[in-house]
N, C-alpha and C. Protein backbone atom coordinates (compact mmCIF):
# COMPACT_ATOMS: atom_id res chain seq x y z
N UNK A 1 152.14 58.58 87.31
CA UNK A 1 152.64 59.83 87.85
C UNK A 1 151.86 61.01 87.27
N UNK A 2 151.74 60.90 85.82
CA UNK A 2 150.97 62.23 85.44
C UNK A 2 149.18 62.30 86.00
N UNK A 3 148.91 60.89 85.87
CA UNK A 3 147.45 61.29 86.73
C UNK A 3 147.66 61.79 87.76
N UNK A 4 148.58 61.41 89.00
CA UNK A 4 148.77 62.03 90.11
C UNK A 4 148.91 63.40 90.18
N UNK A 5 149.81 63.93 89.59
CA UNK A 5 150.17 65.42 88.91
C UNK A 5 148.30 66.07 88.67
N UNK A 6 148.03 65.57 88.12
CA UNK A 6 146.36 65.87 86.85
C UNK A 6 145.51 66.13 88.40
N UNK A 7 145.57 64.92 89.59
CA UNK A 7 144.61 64.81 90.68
C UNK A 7 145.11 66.06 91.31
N UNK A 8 146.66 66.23 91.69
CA UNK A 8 146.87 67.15 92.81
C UNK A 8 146.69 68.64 92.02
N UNK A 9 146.56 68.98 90.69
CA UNK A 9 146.19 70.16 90.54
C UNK A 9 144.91 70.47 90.81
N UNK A 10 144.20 69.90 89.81
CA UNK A 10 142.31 69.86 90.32
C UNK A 10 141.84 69.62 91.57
N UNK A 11 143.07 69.08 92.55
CA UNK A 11 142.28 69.38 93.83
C UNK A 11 142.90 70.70 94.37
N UNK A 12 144.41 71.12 93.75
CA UNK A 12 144.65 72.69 94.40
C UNK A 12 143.60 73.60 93.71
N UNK A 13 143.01 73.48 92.77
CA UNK A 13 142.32 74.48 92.33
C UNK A 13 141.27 74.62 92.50
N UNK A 14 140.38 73.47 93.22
CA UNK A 14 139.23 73.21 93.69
C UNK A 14 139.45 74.24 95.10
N UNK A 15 140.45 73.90 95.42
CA UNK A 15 140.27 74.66 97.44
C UNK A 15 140.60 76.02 96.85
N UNK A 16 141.30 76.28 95.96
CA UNK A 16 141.77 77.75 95.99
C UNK A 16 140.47 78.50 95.38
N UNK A 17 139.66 77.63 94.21
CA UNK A 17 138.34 78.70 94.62
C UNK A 17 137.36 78.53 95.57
N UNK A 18 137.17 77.75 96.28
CA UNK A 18 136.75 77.54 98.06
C UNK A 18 136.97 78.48 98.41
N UNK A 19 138.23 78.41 98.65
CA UNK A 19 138.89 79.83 99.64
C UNK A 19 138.63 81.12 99.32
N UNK A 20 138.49 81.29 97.77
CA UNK A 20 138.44 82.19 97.11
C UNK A 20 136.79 83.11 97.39
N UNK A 21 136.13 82.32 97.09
CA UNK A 21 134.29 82.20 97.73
C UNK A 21 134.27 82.67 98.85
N UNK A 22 135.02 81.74 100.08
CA UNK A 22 134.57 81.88 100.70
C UNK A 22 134.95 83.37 101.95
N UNK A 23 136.43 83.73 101.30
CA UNK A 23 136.73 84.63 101.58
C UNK A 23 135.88 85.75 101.59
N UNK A 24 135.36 85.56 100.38
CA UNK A 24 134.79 86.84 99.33
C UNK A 24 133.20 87.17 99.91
N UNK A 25 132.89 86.35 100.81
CA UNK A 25 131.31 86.11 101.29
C UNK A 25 131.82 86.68 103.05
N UNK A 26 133.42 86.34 103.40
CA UNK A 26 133.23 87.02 104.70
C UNK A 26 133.63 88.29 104.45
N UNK A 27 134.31 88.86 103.51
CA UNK A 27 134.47 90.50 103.00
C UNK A 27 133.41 90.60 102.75
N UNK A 28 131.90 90.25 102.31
CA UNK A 28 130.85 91.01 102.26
C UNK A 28 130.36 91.01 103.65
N UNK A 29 130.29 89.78 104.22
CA UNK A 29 129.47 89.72 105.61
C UNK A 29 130.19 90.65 107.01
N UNK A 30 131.37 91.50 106.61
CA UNK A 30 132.21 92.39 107.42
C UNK A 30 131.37 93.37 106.51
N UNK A 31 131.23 93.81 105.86
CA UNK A 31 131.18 95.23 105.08
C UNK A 31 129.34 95.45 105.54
N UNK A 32 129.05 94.16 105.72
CA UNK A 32 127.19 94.22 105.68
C UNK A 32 127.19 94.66 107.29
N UNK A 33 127.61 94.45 108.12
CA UNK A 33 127.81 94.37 109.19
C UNK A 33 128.49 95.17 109.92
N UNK A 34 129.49 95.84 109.05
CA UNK A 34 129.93 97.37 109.39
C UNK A 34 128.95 98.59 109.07
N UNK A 35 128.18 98.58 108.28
CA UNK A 35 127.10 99.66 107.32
C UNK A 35 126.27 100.25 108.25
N UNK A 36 125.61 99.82 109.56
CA UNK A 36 124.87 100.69 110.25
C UNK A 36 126.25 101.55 110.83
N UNK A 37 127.29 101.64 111.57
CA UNK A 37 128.10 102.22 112.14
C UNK A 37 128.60 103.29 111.17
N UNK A 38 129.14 103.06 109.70
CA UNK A 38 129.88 103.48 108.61
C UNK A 38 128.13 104.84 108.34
N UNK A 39 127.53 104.57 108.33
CA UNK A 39 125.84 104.93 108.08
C UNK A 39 125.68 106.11 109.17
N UNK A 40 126.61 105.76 109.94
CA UNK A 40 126.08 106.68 111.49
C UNK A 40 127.43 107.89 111.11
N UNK A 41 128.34 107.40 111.35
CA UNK A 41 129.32 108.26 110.86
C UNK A 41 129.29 109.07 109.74
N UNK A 42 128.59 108.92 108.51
CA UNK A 42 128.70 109.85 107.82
C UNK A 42 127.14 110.95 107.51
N UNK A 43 126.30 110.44 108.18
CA UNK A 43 125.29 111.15 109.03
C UNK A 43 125.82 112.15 109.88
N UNK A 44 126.44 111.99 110.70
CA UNK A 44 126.99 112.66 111.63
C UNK A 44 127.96 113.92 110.97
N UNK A 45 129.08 113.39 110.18
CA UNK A 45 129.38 114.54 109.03
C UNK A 45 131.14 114.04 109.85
N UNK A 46 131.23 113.27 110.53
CA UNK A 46 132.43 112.71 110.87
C UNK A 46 133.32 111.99 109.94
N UNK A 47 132.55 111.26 108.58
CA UNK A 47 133.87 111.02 107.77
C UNK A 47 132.70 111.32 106.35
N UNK A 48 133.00 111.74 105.54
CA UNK A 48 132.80 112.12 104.44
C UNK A 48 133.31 110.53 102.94
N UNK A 49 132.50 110.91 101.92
CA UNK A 49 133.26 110.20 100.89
C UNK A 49 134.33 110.71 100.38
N UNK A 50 135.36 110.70 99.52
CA UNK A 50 136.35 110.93 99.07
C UNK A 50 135.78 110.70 97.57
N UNK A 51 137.21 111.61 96.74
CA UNK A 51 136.89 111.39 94.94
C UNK A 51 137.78 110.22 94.78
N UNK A 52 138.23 109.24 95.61
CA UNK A 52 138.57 107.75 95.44
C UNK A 52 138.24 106.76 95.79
N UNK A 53 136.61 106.60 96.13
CA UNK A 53 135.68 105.59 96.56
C UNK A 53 135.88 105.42 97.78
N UNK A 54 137.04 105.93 98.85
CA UNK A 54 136.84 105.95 100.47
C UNK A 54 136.34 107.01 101.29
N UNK A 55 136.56 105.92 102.37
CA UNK A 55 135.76 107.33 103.52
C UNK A 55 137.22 107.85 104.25
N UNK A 56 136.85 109.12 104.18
CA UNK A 56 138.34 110.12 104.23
C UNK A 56 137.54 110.73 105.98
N UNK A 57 138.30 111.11 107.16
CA UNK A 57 137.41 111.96 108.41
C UNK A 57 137.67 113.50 107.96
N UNK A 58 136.35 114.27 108.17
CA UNK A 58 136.01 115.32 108.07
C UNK A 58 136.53 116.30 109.18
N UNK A 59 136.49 115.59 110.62
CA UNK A 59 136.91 115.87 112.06
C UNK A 59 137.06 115.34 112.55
N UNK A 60 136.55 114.90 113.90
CA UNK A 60 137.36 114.60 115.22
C UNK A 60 137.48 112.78 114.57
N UNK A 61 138.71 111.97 114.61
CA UNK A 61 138.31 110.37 113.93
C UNK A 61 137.80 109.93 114.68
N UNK A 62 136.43 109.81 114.92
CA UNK A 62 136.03 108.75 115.73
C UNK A 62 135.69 107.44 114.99
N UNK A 63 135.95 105.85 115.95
CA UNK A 63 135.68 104.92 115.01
C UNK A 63 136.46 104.97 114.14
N UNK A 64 137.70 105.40 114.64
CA UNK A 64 138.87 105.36 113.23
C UNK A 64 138.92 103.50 113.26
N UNK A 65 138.95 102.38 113.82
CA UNK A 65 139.06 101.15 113.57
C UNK A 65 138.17 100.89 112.30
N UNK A 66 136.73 101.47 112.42
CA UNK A 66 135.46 101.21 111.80
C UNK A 66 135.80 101.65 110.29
N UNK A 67 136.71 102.64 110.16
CA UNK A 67 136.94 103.68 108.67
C UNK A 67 137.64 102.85 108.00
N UNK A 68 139.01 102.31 109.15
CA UNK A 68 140.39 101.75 108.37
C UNK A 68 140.19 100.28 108.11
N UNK A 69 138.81 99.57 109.06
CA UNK A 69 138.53 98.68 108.44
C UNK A 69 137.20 98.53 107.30
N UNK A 70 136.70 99.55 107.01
CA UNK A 70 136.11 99.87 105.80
C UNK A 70 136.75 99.35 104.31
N UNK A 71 138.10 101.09 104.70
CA UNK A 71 138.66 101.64 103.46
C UNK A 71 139.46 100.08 102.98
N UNK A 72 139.58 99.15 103.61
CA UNK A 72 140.61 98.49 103.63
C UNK A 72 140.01 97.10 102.75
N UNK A 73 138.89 96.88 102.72
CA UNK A 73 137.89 95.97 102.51
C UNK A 73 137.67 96.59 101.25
N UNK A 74 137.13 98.00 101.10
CA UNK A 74 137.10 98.38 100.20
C UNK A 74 138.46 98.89 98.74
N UNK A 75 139.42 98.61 99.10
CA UNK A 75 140.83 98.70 98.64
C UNK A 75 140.81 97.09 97.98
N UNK A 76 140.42 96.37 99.07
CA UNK A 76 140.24 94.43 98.41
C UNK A 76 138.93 94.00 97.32
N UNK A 77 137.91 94.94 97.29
CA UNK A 77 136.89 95.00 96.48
C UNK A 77 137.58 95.75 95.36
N UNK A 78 138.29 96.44 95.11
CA UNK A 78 138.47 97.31 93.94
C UNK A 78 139.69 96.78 93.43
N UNK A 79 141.00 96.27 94.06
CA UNK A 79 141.98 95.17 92.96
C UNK A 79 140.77 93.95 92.54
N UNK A 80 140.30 93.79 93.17
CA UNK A 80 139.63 92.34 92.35
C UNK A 80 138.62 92.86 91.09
N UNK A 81 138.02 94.02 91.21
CA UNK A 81 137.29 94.44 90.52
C UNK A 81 138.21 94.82 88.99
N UNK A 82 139.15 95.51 89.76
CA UNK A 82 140.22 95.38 88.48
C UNK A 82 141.07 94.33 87.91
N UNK A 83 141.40 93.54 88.47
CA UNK A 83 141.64 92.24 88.02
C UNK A 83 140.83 91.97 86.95
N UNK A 84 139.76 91.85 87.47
CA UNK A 84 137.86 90.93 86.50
C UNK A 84 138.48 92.32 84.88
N UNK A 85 138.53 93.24 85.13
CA UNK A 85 138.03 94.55 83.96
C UNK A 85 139.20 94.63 83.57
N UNK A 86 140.08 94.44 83.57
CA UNK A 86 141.82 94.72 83.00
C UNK A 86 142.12 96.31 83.74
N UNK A 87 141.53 97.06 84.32
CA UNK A 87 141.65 98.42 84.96
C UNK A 87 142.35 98.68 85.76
N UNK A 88 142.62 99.83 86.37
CA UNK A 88 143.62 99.87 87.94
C UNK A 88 142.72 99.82 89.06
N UNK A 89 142.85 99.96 90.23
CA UNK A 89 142.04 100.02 91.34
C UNK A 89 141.22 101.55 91.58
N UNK A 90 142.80 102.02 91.40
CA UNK A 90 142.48 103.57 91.44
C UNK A 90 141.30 104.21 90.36
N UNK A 91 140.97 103.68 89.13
CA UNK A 91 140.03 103.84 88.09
C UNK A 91 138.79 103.66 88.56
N UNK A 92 138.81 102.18 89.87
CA UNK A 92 137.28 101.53 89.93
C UNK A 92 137.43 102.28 91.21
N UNK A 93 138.06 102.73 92.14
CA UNK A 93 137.42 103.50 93.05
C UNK A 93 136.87 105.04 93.00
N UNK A 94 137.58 105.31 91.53
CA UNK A 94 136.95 106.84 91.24
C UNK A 94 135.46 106.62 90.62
N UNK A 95 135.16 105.43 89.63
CA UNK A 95 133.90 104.84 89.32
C UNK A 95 132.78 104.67 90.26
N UNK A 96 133.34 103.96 91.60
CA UNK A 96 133.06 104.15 92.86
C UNK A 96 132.26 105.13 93.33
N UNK A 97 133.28 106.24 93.50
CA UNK A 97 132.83 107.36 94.27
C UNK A 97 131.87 108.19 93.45
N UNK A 98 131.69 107.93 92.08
CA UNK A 98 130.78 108.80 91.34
C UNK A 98 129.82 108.22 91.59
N UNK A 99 129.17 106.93 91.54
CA UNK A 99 128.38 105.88 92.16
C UNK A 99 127.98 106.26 93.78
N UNK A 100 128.60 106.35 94.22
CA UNK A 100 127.92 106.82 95.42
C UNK A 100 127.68 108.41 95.87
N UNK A 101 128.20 109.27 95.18
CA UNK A 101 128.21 110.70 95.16
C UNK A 101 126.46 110.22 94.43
N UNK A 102 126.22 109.69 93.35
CA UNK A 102 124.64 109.52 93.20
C UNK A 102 123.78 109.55 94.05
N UNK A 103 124.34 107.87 94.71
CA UNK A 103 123.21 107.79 95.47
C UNK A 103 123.38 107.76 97.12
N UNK A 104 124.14 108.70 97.33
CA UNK A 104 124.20 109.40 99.48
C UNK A 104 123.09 109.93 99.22
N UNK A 105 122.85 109.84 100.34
CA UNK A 105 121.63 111.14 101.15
C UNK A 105 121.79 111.97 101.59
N UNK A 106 121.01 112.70 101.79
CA UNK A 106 121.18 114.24 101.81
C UNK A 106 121.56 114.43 103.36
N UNK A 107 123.03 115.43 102.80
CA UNK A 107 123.58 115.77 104.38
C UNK A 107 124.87 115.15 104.32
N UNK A 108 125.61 113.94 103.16
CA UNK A 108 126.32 113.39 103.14
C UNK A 108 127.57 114.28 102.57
N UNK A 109 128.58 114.23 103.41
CA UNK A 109 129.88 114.97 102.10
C UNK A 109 130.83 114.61 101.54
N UNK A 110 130.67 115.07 100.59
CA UNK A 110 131.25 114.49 98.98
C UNK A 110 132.28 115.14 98.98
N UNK A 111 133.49 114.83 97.80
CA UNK A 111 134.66 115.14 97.84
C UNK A 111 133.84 115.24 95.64
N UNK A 112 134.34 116.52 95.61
CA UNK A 112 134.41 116.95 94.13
C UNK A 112 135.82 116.15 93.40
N UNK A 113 135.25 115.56 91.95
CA UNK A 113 136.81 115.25 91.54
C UNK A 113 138.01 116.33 91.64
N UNK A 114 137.87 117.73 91.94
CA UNK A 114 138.86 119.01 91.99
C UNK A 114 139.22 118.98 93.35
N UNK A 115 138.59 118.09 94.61
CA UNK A 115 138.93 117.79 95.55
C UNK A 115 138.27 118.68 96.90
N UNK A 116 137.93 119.38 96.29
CA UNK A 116 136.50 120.60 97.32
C UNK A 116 135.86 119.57 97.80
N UNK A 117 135.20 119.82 98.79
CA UNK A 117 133.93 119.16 99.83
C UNK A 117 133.03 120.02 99.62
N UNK A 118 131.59 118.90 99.13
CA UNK A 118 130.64 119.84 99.37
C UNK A 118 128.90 118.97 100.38
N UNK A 119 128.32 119.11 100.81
CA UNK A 119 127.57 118.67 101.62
C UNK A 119 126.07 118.44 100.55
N UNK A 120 125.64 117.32 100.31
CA UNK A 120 124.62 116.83 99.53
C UNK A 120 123.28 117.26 99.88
């Protein structure tokens, strides 16, 4: 009985990091694959970054599906990130947004940690 016990854990824990992988490879392959659209939009000056690692709309929402399935992906990247670091989410998406307030391109708008917008 206890080997049985010993087999059926090591095989739940075998699929649960399967799942775990493989999840984690289609949240990148959505996010890789959203980036020209997400790329166009904030070119355009239609959604801006935020001082909490998301994309917040500036004006008219267009592609609001494209934002909310962004921010949302990106909300699942940042508990796990905090999970791994002992941190909150809210910590690694402000880490986040300083990280990418770096490196946007010019024309992109930023959300100041005081919460002002300013255009890069």
């Amino acid at each position: 009985m206890r080997n049985k016990t010993t087999l059926i854990l090591i095989v739940t824990l075998a699929v649960t990091l399967f799942a775990g992988a493989a999840l984690a490879q289609s949240l990148k392959d959505r996010m890789i694959a959203r980036k020209p659209a997400v790329a166009a939009l904030l070119a355009q000056g239609a959604v801006g970054e935020n001082n909490q690692g998301y994309l917040e709309f500036r004006g008219a929402k267009k592609q609001a599906d494209v934002v909310a399935a962004e921010n949302q992906d990106r909300a699942t990247v940042y508990r796990a990130i905090a999970r791994k670091t002992g941190t909150t989410p809210d910590l690694v998406g402000q880490r986040r947004a300083a990280q990418i307030a770096e490196t946007a391109p010019s024309g992109t708008w930023l959300q100041k940690p005081d919460g002002g917008w300013y255009q890069k």
